[in-house]
Every structure is written in structure tokens, then in C-alpha cells.
PDB file of N, CA and C in Angstrom:
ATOM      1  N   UNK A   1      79.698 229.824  85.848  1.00  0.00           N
ATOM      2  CA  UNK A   1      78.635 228.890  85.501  1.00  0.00           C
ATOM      3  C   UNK A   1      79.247 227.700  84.746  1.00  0.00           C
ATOM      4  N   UNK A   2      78.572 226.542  85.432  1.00  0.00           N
ATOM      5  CA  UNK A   2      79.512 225.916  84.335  1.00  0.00           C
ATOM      6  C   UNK A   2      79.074 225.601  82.758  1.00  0.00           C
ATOM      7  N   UNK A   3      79.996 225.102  82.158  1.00  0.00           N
ATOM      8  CA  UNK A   3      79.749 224.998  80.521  1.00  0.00           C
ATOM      9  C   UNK A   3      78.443 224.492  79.960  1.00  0.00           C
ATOM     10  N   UNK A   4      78.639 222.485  80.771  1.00  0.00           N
ATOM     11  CA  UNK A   4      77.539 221.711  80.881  1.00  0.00           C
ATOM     12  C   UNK A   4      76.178 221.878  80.816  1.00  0.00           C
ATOM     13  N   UNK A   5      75.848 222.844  81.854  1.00  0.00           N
ATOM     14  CA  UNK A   5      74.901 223.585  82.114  1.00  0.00           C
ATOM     15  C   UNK A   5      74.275 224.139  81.285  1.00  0.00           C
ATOM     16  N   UNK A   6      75.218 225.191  80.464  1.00  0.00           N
ATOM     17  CA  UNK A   6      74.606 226.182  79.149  1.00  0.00           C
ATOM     18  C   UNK A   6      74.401 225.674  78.206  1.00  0.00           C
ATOM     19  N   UNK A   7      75.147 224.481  77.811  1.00  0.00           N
ATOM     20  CA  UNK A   7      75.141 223.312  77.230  1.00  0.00           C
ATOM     21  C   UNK A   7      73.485 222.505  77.241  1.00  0.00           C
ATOM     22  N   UNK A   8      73.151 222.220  78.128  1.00  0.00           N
ATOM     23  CA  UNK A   8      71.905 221.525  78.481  1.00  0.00           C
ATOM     24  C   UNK A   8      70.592 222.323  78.066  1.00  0.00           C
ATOM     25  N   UNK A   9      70.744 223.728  78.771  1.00  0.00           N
ATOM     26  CA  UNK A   9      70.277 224.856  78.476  1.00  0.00           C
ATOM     27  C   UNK A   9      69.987 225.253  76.644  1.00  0.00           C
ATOM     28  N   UNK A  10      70.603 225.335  76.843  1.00  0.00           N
ATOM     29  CA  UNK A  10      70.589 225.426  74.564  1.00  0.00           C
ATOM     30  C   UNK A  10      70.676 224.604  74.193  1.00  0.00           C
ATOM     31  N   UNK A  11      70.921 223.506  74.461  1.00  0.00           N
ATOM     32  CA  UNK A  11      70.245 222.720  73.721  1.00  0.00           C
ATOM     33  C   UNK A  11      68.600 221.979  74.201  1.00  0.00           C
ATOM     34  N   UNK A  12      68.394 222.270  75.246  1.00  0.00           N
ATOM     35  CA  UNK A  12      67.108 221.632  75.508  1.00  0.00           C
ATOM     36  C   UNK A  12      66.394 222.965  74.692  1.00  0.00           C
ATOM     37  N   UNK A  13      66.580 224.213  74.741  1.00  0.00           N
ATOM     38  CA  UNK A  13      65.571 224.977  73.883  1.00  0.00           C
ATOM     39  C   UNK A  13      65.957 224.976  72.779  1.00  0.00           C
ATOM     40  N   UNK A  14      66.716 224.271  71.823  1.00  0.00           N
ATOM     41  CA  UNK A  14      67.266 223.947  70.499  1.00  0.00           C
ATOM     42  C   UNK A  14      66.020 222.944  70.268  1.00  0.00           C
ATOM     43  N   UNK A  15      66.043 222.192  70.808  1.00  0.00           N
ATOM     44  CA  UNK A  15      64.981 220.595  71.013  1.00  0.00           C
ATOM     45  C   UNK A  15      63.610 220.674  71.085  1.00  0.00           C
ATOM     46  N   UNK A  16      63.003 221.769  72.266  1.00  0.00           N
ATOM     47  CA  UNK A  16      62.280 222.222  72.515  1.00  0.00           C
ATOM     48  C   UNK A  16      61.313 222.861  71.178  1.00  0.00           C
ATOM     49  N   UNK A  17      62.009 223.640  70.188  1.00  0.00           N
ATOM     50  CA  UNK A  17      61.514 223.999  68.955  1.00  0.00           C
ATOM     51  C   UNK A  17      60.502 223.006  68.371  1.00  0.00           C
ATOM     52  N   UNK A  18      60.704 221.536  68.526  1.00  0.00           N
ATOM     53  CA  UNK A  18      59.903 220.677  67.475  1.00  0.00           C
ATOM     54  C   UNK A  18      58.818 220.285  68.261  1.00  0.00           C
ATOM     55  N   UNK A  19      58.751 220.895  69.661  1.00  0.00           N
ATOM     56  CA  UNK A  19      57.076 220.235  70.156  1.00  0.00           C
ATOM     57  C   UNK A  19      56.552 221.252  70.213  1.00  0.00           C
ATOM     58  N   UNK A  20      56.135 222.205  69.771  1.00  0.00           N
ATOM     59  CA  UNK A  20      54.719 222.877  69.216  1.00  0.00           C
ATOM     60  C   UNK A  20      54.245 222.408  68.032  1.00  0.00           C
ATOM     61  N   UNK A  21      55.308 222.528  66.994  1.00  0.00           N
ATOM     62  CA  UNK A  21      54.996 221.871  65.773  1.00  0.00           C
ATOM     63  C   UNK A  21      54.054 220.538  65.591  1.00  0.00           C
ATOM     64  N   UNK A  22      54.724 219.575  66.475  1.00  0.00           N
ATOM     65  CA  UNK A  22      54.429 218.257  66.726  1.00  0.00           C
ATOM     66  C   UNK A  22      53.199 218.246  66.999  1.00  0.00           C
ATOM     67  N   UNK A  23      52.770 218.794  68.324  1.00  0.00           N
ATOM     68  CA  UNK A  23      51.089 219.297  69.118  1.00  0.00           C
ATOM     69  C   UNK A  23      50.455 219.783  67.880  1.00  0.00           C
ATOM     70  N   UNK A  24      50.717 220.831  66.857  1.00  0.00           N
ATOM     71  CA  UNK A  24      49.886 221.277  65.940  1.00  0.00           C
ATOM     72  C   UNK A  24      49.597 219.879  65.033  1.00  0.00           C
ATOM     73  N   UNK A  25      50.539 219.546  64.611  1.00  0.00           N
ATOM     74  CA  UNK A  25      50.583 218.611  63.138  1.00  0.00           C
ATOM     75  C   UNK A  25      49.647 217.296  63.612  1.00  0.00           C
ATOM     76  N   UNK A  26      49.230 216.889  65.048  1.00  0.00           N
ATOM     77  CA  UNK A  26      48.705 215.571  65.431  1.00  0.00           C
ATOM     78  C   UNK A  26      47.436 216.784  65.712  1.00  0.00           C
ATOM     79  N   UNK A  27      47.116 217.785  66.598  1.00  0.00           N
ATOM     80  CA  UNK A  27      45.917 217.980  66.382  1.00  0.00           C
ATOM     81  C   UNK A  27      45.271 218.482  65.358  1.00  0.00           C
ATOM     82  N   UNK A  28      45.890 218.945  64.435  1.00  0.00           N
ATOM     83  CA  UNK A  28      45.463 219.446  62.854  1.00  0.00           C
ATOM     84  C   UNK A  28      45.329 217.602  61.972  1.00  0.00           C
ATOM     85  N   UNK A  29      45.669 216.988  62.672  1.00  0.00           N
ATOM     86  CA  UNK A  29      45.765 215.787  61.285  1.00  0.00           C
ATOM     87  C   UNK A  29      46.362 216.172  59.997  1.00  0.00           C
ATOM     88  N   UNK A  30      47.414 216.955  60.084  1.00  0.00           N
ATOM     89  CA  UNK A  30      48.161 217.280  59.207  1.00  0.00           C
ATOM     90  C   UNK A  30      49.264 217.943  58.787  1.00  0.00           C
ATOM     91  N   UNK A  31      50.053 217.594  57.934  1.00  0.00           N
ATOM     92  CA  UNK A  31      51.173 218.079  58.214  1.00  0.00           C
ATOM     93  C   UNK A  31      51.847 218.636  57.032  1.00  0.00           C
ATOM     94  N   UNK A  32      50.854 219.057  56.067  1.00  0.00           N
ATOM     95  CA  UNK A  32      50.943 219.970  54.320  1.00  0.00           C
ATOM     96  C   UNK A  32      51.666 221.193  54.795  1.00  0.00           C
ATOM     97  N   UNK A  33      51.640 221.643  55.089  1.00  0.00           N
ATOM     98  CA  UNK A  33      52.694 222.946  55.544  1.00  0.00           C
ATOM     99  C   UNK A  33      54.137 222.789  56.183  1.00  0.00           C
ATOM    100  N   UNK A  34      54.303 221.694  56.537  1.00  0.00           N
ATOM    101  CA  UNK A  34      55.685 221.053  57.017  1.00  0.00           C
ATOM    102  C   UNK A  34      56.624 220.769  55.728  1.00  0.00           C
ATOM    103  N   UNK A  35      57.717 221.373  55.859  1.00  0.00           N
ATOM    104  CA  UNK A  35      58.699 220.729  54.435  1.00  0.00           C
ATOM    105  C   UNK A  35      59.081 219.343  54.622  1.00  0.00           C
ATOM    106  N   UNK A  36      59.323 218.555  53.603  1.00  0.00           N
ATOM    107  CA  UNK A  36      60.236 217.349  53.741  1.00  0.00           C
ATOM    108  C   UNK A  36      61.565 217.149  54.132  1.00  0.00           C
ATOM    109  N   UNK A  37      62.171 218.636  53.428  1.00  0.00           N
ATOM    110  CA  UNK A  37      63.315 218.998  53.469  1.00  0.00           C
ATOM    111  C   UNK A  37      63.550 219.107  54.445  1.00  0.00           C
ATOM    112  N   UNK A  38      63.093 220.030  55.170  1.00  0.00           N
ATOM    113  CA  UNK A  38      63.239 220.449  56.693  1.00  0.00           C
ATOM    114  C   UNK A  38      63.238 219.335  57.636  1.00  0.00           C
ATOM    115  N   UNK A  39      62.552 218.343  57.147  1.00  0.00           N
ATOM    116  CA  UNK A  39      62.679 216.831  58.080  1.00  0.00           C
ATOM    117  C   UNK A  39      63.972 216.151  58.112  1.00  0.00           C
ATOM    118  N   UNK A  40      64.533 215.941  57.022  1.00  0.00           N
ATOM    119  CA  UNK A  40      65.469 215.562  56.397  1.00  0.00           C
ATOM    120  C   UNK A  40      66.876 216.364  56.819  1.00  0.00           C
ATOM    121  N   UNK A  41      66.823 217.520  56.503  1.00  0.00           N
ATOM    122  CA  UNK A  41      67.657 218.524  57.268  1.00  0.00           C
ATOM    123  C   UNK A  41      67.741 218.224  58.971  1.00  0.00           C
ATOM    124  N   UNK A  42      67.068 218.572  59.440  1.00  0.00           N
ATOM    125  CA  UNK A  42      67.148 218.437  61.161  1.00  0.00           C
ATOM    126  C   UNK A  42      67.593 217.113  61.376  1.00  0.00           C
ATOM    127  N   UNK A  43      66.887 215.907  60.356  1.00  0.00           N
ATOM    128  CA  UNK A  43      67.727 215.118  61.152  1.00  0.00           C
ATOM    129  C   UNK A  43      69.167 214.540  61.107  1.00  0.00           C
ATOM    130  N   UNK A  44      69.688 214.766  59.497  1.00  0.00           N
ATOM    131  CA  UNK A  44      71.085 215.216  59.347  1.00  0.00           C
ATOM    132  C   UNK A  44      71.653 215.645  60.374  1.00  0.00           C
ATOM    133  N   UNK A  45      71.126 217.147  60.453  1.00  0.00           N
ATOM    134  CA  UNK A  45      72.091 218.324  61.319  1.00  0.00           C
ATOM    135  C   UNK A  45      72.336 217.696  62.646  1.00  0.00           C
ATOM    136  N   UNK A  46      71.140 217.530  63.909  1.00  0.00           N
ATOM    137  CA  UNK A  46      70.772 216.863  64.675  1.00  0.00           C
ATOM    138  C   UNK A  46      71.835 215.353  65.007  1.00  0.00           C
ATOM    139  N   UNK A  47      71.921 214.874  63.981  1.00  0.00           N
ATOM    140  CA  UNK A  47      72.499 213.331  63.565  1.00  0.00           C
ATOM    141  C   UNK A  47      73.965 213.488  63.535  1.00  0.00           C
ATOM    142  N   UNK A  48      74.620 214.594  63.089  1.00  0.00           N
ATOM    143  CA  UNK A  48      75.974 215.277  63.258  1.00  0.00           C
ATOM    144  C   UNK A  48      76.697 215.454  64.355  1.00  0.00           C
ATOM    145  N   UNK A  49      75.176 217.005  64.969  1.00  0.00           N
ATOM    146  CA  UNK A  49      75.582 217.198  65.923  1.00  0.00           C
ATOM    147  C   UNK A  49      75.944 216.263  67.367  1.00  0.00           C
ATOM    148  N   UNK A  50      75.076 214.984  67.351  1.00  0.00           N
ATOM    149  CA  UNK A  50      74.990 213.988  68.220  1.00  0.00           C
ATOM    150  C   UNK A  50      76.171 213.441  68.122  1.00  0.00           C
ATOM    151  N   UNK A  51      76.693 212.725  66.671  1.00  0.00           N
ATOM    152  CA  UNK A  51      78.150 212.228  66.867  1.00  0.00           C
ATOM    153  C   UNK A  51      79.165 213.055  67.526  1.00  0.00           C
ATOM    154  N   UNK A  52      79.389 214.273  66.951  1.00  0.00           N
ATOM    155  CA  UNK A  52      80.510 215.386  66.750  1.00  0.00           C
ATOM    156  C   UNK A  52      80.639 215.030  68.756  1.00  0.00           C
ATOM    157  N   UNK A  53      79.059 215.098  69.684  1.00  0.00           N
ATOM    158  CA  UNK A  53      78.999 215.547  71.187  1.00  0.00           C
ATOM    159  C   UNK A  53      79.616 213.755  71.823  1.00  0.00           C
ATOM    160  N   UNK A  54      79.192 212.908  71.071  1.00  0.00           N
ATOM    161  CA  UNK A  54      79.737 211.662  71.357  1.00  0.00           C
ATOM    162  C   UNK A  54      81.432 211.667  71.325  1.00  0.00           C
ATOM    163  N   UNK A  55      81.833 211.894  69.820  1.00  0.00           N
ATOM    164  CA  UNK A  55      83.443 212.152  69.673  1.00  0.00           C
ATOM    165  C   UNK A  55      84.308 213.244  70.884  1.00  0.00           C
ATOM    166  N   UNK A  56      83.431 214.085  71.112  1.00  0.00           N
ATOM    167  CA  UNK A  56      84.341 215.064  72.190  1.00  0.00           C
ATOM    168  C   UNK A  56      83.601 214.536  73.466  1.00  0.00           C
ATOM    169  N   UNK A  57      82.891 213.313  73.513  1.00  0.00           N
ATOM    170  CA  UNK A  57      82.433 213.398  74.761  1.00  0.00           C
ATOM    171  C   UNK A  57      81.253 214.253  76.049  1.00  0.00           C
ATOM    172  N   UNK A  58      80.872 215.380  75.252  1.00  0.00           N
ATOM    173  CA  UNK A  58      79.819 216.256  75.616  1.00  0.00           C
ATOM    174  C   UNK A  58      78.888 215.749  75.918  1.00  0.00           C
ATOM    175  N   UNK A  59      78.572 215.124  77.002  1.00  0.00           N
ATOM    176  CA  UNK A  59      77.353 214.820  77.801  1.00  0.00           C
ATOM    177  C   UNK A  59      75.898 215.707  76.926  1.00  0.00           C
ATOM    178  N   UNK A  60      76.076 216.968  77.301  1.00  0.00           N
ATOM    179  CA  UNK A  60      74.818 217.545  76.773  1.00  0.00           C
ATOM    180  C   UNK A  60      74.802 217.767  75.298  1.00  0.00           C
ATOM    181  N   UNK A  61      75.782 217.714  74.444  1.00  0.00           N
ATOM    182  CA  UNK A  61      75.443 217.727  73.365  1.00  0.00           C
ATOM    183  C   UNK A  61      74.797 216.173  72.786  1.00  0.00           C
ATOM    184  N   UNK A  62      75.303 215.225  73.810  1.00  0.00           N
ATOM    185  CA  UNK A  62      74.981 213.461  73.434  1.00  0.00           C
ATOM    186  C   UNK A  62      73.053 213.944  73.761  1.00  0.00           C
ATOM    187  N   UNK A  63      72.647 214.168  74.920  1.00  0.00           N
ATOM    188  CA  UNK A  63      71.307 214.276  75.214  1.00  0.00           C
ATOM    189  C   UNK A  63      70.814 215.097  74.581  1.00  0.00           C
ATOM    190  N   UNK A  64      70.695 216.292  74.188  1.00  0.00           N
ATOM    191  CA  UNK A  64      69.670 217.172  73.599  1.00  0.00           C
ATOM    192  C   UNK A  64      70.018 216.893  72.411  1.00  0.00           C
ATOM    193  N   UNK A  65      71.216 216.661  71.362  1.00  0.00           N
ATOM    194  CA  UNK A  65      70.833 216.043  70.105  1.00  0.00           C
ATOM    195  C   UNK A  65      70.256 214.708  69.685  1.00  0.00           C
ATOM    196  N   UNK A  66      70.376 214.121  70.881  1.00  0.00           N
ATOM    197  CA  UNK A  66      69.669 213.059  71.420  1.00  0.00           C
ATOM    198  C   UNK A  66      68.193 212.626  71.150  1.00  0.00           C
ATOM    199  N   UNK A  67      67.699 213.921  71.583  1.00  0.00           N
ATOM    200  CA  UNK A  67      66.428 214.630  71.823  1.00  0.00           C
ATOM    201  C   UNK A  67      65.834 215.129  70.789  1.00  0.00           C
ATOM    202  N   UNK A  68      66.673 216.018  70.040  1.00  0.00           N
ATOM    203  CA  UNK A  68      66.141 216.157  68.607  1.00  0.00           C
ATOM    204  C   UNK A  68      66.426 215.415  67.617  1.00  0.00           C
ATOM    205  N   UNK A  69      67.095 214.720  67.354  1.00  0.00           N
ATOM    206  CA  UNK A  69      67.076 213.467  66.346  1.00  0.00           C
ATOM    207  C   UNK A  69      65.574 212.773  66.572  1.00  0.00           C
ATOM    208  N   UNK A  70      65.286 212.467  67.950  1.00  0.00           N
ATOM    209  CA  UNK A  70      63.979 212.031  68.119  1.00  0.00           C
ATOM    210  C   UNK A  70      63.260 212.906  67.464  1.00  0.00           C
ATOM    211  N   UNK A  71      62.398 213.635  67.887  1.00  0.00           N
ATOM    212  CA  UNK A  71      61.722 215.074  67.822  1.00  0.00           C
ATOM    213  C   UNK A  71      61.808 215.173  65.654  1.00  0.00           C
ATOM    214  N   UNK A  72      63.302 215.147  65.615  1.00  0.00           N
ATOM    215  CA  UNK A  72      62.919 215.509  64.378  1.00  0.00           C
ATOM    216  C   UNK A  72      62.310 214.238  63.140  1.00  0.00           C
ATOM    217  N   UNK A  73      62.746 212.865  63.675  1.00  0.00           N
ATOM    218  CA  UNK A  73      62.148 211.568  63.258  1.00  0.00           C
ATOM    219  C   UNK A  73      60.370 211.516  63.522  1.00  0.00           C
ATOM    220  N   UNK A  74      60.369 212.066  64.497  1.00  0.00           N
ATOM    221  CA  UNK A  74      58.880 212.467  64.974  1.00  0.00           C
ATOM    222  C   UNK A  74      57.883 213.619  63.871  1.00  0.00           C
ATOM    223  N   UNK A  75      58.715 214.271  63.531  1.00  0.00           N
ATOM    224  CA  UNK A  75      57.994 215.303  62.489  1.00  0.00           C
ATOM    225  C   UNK A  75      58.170 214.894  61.100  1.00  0.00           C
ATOM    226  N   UNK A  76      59.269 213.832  60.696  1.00  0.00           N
ATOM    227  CA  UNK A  76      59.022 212.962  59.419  1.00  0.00           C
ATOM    228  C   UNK A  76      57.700 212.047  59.686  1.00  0.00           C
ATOM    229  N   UNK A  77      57.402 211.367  60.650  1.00  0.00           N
ATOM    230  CA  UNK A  77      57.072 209.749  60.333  1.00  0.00           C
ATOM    231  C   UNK A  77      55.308 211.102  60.052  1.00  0.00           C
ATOM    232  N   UNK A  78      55.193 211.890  61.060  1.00  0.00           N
ATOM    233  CA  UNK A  78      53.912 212.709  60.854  1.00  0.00           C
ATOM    234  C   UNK A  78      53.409 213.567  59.349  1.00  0.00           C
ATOM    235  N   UNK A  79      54.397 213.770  58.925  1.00  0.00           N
ATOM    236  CA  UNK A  79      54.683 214.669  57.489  1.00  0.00           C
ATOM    237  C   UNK A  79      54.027 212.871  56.430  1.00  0.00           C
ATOM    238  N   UNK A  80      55.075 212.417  57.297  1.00  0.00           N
ATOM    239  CA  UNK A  80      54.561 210.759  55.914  1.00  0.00           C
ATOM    240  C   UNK A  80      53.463 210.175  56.042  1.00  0.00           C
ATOM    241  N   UNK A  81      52.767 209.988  57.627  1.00  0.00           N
ATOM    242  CA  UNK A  81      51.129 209.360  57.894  1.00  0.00           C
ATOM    243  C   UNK A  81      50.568 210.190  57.906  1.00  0.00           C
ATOM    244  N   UNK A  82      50.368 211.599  57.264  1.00  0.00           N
ATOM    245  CA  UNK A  82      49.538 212.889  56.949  1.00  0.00           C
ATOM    246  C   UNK A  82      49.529 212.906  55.609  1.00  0.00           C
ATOM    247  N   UNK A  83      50.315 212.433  54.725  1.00  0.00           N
ATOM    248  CA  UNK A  83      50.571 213.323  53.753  1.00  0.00           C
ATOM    249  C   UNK A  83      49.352 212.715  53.026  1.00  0.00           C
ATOM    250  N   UNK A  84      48.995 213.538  51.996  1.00  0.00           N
ATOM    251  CA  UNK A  84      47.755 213.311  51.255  1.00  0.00           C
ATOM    252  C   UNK A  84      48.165 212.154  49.586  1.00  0.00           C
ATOM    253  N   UNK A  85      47.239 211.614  49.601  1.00  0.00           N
ATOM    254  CA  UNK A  85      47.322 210.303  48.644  1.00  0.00           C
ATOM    255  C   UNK A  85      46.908 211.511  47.225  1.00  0.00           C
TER     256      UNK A  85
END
């Protein structure tokens, strides 16, 4: 099998993790149970992992961290236009 592949594979269900969340937090209008940290974290980690797949060239690590850097910018900007005054 090739690498690429498994590659794409784990990481699209690595990625995959932040859209249920996402679907809940826009149809709940809220996002009080979401950490900050955890926003902040993913997109670090996410933000790493994307260079690290750029530096070695990894096609699928460039796209699915790609993907969650989005995804996880997506569950900040919602955590911040939810959060309660």
C-alpha cells in the first residue's frame, strides 16, 4: 500500500475530528464547553505539523494539516463569536 495513501487516510480522520464539534457549536449557538486552550493547542500542533510535511515535502501531511489548521481556526473564531459578554 502505498505510504501517501495512509498518509491521506489519517490524516483526513485526524481532520475529520473538528466537524462534529463545529455542526454542534453553530447549531447550539455556542461554544461554553469548548476550551480556549484546546483552540490554541490544535492550532499550534496542526501549524507544526503542516511545516514539519512542507520541510520533508509530504504531500499529505501539507493537505490534511492543511485542513486542520483550518478546522481548528474555525473552532477559535466560534469559541470567540459565542463566547458570553
Amino acid at each position: 500500500m502505498n505510504t501517501e495513501l495512509i498518509g491521506f487516510v489519517a490524516g483526513g480522520l485526524s481532520s475529520a475530528l473538528f466537524i462534529p464539534q463545529i455542526i454542534k457549536i453553530v447549531k447550539e449557538k455556542s461554544a461554553k464547553e469548548l476550551s480556549l486552550m484546546t483552540c490554541i493547542i490544535g492550532i499550534i500542533s496542526s501549524g507544526l505539523w503542516l511545516w514539519y510535511g512542507i520541510k520533508q515535502d509530504h504531500i499529505s501531511m501539507m493537505v490534511t494539516n492543511s485542513i486542520s489548521v483550518i478546522a481548528t481556526a474555525v473552532l477559535l473564531f466560534l469559541k470567540i463569536k459565542f463566547k458570553k459578554h
